[in-house]
Protein backbone atom coordinates (compact mmCIF):
# COMPACT_ATOMS: atom_id res chain seq x y z
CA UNK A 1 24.61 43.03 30.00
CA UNK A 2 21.06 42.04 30.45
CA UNK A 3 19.23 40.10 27.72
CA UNK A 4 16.10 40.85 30.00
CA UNK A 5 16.66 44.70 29.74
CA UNK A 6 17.61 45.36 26.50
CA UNK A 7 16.03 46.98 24.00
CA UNK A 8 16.28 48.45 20.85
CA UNK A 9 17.63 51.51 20.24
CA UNK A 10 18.55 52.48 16.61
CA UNK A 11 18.48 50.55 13.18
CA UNK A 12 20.79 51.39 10.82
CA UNK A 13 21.26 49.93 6.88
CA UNK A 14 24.00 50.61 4.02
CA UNK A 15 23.43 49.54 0.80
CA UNK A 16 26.08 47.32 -1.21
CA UNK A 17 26.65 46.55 -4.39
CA UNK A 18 29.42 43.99 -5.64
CA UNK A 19 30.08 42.33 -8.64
CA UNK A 20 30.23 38.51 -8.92
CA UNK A 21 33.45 36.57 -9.91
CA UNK A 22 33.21 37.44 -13.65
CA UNK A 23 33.53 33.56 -14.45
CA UNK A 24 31.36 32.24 -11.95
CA UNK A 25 28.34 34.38 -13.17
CA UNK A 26 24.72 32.00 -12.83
CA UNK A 27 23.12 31.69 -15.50
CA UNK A 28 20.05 30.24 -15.15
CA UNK A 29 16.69 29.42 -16.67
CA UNK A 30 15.14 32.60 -14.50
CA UNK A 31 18.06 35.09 -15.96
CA UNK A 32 21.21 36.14 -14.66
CA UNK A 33 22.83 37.17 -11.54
CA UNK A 34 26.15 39.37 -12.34
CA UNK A 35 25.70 41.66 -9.57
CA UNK A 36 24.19 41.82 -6.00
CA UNK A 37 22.68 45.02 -4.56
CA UNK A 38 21.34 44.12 -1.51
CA UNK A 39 21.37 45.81 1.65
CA UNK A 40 23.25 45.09 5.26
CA UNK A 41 21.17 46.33 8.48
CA UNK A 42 22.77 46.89 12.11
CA UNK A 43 20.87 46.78 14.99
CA UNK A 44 22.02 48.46 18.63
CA UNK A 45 20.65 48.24 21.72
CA UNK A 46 20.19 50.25 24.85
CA UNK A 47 23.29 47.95 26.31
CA UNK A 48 25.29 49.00 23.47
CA UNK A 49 25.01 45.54 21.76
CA UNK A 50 25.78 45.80 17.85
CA UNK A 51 23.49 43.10 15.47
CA UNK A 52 24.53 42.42 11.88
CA UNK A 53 22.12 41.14 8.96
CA UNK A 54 21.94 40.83 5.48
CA UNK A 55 19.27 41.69 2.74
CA UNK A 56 19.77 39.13 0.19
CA UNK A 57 16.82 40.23 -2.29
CA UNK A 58 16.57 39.96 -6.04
CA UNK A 59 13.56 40.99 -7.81
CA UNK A 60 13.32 37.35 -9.69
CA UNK A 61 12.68 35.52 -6.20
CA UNK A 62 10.65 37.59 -4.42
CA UNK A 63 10.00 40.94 -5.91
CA UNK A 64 12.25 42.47 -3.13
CA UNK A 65 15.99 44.09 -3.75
CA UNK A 66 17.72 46.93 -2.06
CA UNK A 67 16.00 49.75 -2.80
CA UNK A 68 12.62 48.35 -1.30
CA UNK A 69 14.43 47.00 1.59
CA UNK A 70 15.96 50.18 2.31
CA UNK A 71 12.33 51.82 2.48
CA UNK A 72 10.62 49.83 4.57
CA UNK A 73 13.26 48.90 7.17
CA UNK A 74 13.70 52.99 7.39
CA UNK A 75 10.16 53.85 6.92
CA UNK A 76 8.37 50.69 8.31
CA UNK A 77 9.99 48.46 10.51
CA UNK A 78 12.23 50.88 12.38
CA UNK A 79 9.27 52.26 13.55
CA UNK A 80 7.87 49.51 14.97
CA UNK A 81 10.80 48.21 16.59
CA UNK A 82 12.05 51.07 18.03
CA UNK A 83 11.81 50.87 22.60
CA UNK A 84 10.76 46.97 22.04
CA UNK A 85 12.47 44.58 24.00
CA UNK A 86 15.14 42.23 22.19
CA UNK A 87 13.73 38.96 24.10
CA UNK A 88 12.54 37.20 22.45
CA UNK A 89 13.35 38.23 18.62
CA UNK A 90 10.53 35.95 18.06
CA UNK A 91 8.17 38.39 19.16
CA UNK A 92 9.99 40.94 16.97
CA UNK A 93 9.56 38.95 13.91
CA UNK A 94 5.33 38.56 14.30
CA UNK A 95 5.77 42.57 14.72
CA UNK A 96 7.83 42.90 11.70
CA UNK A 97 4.39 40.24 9.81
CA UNK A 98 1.74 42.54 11.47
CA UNK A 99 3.30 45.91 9.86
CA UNK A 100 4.63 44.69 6.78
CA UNK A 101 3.05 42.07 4.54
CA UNK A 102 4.99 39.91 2.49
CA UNK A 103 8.94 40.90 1.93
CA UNK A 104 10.61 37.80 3.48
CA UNK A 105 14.12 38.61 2.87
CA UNK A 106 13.66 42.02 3.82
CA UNK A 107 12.56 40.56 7.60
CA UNK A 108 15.19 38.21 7.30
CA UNK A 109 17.61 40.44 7.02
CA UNK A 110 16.44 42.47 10.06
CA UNK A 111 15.54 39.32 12.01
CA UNK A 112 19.18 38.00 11.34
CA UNK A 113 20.16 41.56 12.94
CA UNK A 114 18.13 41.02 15.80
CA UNK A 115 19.22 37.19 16.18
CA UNK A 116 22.92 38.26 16.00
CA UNK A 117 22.01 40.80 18.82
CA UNK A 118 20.36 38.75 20.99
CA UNK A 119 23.13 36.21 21.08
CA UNK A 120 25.56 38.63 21.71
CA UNK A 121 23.83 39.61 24.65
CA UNK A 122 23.78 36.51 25.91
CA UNK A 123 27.82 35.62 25.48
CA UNK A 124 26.98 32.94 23.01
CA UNK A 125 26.87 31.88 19.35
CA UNK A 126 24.02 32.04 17.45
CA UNK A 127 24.20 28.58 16.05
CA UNK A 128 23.30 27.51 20.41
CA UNK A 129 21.00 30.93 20.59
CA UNK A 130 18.87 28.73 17.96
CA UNK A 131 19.25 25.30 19.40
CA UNK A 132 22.76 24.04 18.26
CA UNK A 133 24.87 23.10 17.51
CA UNK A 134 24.55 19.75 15.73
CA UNK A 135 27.86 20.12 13.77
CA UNK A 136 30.90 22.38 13.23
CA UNK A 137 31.28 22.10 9.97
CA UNK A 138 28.85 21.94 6.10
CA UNK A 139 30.02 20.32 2.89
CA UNK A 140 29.45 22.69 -0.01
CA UNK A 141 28.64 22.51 -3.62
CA UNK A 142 29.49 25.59 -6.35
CA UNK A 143 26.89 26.32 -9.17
CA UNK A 144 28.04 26.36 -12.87
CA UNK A 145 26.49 27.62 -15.97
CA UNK A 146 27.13 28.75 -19.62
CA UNK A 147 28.20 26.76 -22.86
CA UNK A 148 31.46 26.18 -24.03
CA UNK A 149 34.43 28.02 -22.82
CA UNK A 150 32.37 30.42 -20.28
CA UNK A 151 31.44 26.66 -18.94
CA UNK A 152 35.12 25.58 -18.72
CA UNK A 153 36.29 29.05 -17.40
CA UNK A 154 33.61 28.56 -14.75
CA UNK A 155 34.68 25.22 -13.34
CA UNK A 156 38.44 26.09 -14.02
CA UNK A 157 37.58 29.09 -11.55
CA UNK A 158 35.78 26.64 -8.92
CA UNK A 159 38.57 24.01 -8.62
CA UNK A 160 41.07 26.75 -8.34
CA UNK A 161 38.53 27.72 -5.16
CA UNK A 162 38.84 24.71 -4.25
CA UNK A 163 35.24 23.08 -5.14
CA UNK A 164 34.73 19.59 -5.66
CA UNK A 165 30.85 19.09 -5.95
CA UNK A 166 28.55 21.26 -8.19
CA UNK A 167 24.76 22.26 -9.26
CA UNK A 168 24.68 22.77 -13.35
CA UNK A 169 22.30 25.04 -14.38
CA UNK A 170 19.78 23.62 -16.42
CA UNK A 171 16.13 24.15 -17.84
CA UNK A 172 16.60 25.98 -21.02
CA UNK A 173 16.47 23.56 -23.93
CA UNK A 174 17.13 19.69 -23.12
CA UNK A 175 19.51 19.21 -25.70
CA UNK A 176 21.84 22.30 -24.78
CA UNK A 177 20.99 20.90 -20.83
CA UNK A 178 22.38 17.57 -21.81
CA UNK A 179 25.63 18.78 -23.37
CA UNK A 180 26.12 21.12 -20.70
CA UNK A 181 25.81 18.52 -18.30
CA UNK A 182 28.01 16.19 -20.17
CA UNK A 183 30.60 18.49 -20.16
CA UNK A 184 30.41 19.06 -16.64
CA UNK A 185 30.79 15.30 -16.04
CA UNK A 186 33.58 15.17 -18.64
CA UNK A 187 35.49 18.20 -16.67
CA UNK A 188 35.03 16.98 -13.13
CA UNK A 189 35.66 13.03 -13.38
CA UNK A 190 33.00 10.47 -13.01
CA UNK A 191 33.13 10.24 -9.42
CA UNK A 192 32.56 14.05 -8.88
CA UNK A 193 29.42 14.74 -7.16
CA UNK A 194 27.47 16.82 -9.17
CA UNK A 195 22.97 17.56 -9.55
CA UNK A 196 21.02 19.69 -11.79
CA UNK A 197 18.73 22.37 -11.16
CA UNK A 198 16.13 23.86 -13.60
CA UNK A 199 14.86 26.56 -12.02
CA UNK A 200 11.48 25.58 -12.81
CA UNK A 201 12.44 25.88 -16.58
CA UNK A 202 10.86 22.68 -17.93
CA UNK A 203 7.71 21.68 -18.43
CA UNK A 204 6.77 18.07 -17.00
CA UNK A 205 6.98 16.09 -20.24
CA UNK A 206 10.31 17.94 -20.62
CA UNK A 207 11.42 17.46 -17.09
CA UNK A 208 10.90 13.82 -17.51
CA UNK A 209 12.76 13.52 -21.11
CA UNK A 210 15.42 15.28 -19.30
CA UNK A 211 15.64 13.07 -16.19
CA UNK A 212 15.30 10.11 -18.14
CA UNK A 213 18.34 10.99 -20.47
CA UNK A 214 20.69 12.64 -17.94
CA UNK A 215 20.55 9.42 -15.92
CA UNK A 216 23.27 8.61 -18.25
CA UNK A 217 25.79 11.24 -16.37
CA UNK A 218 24.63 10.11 -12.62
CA UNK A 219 23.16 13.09 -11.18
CA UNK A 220 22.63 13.05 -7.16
CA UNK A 221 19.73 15.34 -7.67
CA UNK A 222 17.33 17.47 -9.77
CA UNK A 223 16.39 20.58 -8.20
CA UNK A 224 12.69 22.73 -9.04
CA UNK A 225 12.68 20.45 -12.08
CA UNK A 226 9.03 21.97 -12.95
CA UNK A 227 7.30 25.73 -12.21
CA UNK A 228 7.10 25.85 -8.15
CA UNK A 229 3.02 25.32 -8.07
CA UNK A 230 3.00 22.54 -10.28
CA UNK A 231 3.01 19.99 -6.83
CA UNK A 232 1.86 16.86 -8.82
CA UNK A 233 4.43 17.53 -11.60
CA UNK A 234 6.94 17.07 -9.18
CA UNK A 235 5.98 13.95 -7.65
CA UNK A 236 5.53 12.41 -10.65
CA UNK A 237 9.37 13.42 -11.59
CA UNK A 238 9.83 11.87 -8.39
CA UNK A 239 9.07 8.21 -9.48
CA UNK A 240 12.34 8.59 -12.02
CA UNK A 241 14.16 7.54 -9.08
CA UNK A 242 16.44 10.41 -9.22
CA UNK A 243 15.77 12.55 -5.45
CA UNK A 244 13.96 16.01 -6.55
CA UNK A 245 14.79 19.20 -4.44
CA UNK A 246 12.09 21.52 -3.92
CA UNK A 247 13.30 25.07 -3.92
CA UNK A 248 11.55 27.75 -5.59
CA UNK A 249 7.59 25.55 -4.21
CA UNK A 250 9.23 26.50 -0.62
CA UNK A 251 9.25 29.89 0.90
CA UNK A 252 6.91 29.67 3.70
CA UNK A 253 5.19 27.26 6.53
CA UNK A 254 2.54 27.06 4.14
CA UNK A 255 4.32 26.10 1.08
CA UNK A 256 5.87 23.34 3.22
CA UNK A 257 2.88 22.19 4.38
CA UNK A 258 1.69 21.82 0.62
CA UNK A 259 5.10 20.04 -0.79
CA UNK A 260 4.78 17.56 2.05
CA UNK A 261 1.77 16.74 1.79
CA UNK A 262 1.23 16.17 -2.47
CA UNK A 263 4.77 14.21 -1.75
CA UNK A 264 6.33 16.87 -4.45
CA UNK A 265 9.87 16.24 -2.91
CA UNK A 266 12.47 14.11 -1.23
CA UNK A 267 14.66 17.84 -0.04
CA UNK A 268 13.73 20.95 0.85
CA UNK A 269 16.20 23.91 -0.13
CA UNK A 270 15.65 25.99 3.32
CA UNK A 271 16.79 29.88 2.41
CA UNK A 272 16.57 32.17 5.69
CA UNK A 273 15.54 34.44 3.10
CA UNK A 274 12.60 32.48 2.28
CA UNK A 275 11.56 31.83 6.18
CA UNK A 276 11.99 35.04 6.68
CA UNK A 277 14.42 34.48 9.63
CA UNK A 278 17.13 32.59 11.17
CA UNK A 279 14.88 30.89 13.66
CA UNK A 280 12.25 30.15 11.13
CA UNK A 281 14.60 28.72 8.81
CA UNK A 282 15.59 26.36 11.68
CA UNK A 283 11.39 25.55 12.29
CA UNK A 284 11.55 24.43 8.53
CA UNK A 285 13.97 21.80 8.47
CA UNK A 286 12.87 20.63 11.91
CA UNK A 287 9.37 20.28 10.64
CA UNK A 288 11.02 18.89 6.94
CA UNK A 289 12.94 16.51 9.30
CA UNK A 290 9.37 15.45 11.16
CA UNK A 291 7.78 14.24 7.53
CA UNK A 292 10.84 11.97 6.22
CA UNK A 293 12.67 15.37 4.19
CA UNK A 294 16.25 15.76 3.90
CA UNK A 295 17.16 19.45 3.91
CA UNK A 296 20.01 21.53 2.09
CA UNK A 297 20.74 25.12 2.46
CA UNK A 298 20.14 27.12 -0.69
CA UNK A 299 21.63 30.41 -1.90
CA UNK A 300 20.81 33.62 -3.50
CA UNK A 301 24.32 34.90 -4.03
CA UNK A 302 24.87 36.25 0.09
CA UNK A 303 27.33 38.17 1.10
CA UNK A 304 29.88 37.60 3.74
CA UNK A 305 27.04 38.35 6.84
CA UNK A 306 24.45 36.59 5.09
CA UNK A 307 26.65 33.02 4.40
CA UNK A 308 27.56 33.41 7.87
CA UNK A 309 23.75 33.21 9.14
CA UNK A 310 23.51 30.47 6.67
CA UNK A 311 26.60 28.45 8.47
CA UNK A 312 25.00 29.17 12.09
CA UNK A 313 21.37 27.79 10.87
CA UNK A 314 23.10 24.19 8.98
CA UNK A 315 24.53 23.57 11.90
CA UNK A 316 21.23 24.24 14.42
CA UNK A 317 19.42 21.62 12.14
CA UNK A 318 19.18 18.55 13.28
CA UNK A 319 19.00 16.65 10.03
CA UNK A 320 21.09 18.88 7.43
CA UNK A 321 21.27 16.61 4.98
CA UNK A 322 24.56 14.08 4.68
CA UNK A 323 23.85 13.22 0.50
CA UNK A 324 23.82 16.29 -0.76
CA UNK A 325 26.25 19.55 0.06
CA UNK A 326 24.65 22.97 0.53
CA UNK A 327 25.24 26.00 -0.83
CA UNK A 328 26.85 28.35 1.20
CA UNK A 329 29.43 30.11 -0.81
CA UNK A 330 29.67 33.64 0.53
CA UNK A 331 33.01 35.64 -0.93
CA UNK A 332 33.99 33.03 -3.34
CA UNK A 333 31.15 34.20 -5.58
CA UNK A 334 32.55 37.98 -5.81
CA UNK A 335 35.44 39.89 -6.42
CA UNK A 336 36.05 41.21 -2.89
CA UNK A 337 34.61 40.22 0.69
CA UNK A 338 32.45 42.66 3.08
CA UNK A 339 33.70 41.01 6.23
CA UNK A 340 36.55 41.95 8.33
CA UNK A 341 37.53 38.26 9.00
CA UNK A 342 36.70 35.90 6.47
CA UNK A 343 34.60 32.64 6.94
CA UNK A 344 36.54 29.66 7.07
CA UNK A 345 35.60 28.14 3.73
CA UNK A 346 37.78 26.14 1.87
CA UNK A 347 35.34 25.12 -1.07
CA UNK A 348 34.59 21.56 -0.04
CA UNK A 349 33.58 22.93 3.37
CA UNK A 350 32.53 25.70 5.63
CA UNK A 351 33.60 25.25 9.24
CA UNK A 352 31.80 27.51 12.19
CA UNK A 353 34.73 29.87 13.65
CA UNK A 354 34.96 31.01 17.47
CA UNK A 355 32.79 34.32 18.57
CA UNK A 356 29.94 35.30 19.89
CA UNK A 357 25.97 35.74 17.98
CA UNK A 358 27.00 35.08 13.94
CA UNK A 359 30.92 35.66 14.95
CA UNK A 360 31.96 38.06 11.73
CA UNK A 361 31.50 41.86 12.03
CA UNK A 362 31.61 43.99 8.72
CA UNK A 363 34.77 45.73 7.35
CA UNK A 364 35.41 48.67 9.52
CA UNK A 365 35.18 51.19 6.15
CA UNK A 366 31.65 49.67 5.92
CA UNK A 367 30.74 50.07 9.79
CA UNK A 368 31.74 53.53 9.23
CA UNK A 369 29.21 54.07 6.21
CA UNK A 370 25.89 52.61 8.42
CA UNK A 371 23.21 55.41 8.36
């Protein structure tokens, strides 16, 4: 096989919908996420290469979920694609910008496709397609939400995965954010790593009430802590001496470029959804790295293929960071996996596994159902 001569030849999707792990539900201060429809693409080319990529869209992050994906990598993007040459999927990804504005995780889940492709022709993993690796293996943290008993049911569910460090949900009423929090800290033991993340929920006199206070349970982070424009409300949360996480202010080059320089952040929370792209993902904590940033991986409830692209990226970064775990959870988050071999993840961490471009296929039944 030739990665010179290939090219691509068909682009196919199927549509998935799975429930999450009924008591590891997030509830946040943006709403809810109790199911995922989102959409898996496959890409062949004229060597008879198979590429695998995930659509991780929800309408609350970027206006994007499986139905619009499914449109415009059909209707769109297919067209465009169709004949081009697979080196280098860069190029493929500025075609993808110039015929399609907007839709990040849409591209990334095509450019993951293409990624997955391309290393595949070449006989290696993606993880060295994109520069790595710098590590085999990514310490993970499990988000927890909910009062009460649907809190305790949550984290009885995440030890019994095997989880040891966890984001609570907060941003929806201090007081109910401190108990919660409490509780959390009560249930997991006072060395337990755990951080906070408010989903831009609080305003900045009640971000820094709330940092102030929940200094008293040790958090290792606060992530979004104010609405993603507010730049200067997050560098003054910043001065509380507890490290802020910039999420939600980060999707694009751009974005970056702003956080970095109104000094709105100590990590960024790089999404290949966001970047639009395995490879662009990479360009954002490389570029996070230049400026002083430590960088996590951050999570919109992927699938199997989608945590798997998430593995290969933390380990081409250079400076993933070694404070705080990312969030690459994959099947523990729902009922049943899509993949035909699961990922190595044991809840503390996610280890890269032998194979070739993102080294996981799909179940057969669902390779079977591509259209």
């Amino acid at each position: 096989m030739s990665v010179l001569t290939a090219r691509i030849a068909a682009v196919h999707t199927l549509p998935v919908s799975l429930p999450a792990h009924p008591a590891l539900v997030v509830r946040g201060a943006n709403g809810s996420h109790e199911r995922s429809d989102f959409l898996l693409v496959r890409v062949v080319t004229t060597e008879g290469v198979e590429g695998f990529g995930e659509v991780s869209a929800t309408p609350l992050w970027s206006g994007e979920d499986a139905a619009s994906a499914e449109h415009f990598v059909r209707n769109v993007l297919t067209t465009a694609l169709l004949g081009r040459k697979l080196a280098p999927p860069g190029s493929l990804e500025a075609i993808m910008d110039r015929v399609l504005a907007a839709n990040p995780f849409t591209k990334a889940g095509v450019s993951t496709a293409l990624w997955d492709a391309y290393a595949r022709t070449l006989g290696m993993p993606l993880v060295t397609a994109l520069g790595g690796p710098y590590r085999d293996e990514v310490p993970i943290k499990l988000s927890l939400s909910g009062d009460g008993e649907v809190l305790e049911k949550a984290h009885s569910a995440a030890v019994a995965a095997g989880f040891t460090s966890f984001k609570v949900k907060v941003g929806m009423g201090i007081d109910g954010d401190l108990t919660r929090v409490a509780r959390v800290r009560e249930l997991a033991g006072l060395g337990a790593f755990i951080g906070v993340d408010a989903n831009g929920g609080w305003s900045r006199a009640e971000a820094r009430e709330a940092v102030r206070r929940l200094t008293t349970f040790a958090p290792a982070f606060v992530e979004q802590p104010v609405q993603p424009s507010d730049l200067e409300g997050m560098a003054a949360i910043r001065t509380l001496g507890v490290p802020v996480v910039a999420d939600e202010s980060v999707f694009g080059a751009d974005d970056l470029a702003r956080v970095i320089r109104a000094s709105a952040a100590d990590v960024i929370s790089v999404y290949l959804g966001k970047a639009g792209g395995p490879a662009r993902a990479v360009l954002q904590g490389r570029v996070a790295e230049t400026f002083g940033l430590d960088t996590v991986i951050g999570s919109n409830g992927e699938l199997g293929l989608g945590a798997a692209a998430q593995l290969h990226v933390a380990c081409a970064l250079p400076a993933l960071s070694e404070r705080l775990p990312s969030d690459i959870i994959g099947a523990h988050y729902y009922a049943e996996d899509i993949l035909e071999k699961p990922l190595d993840n044991n809840g503390k961490r996610v280890r890269l596994t032998d194979g070739h471009g993102l080294g996981v296929v799909p179940r057969d039944d669902l390779r079977r159902r591509f259209r």
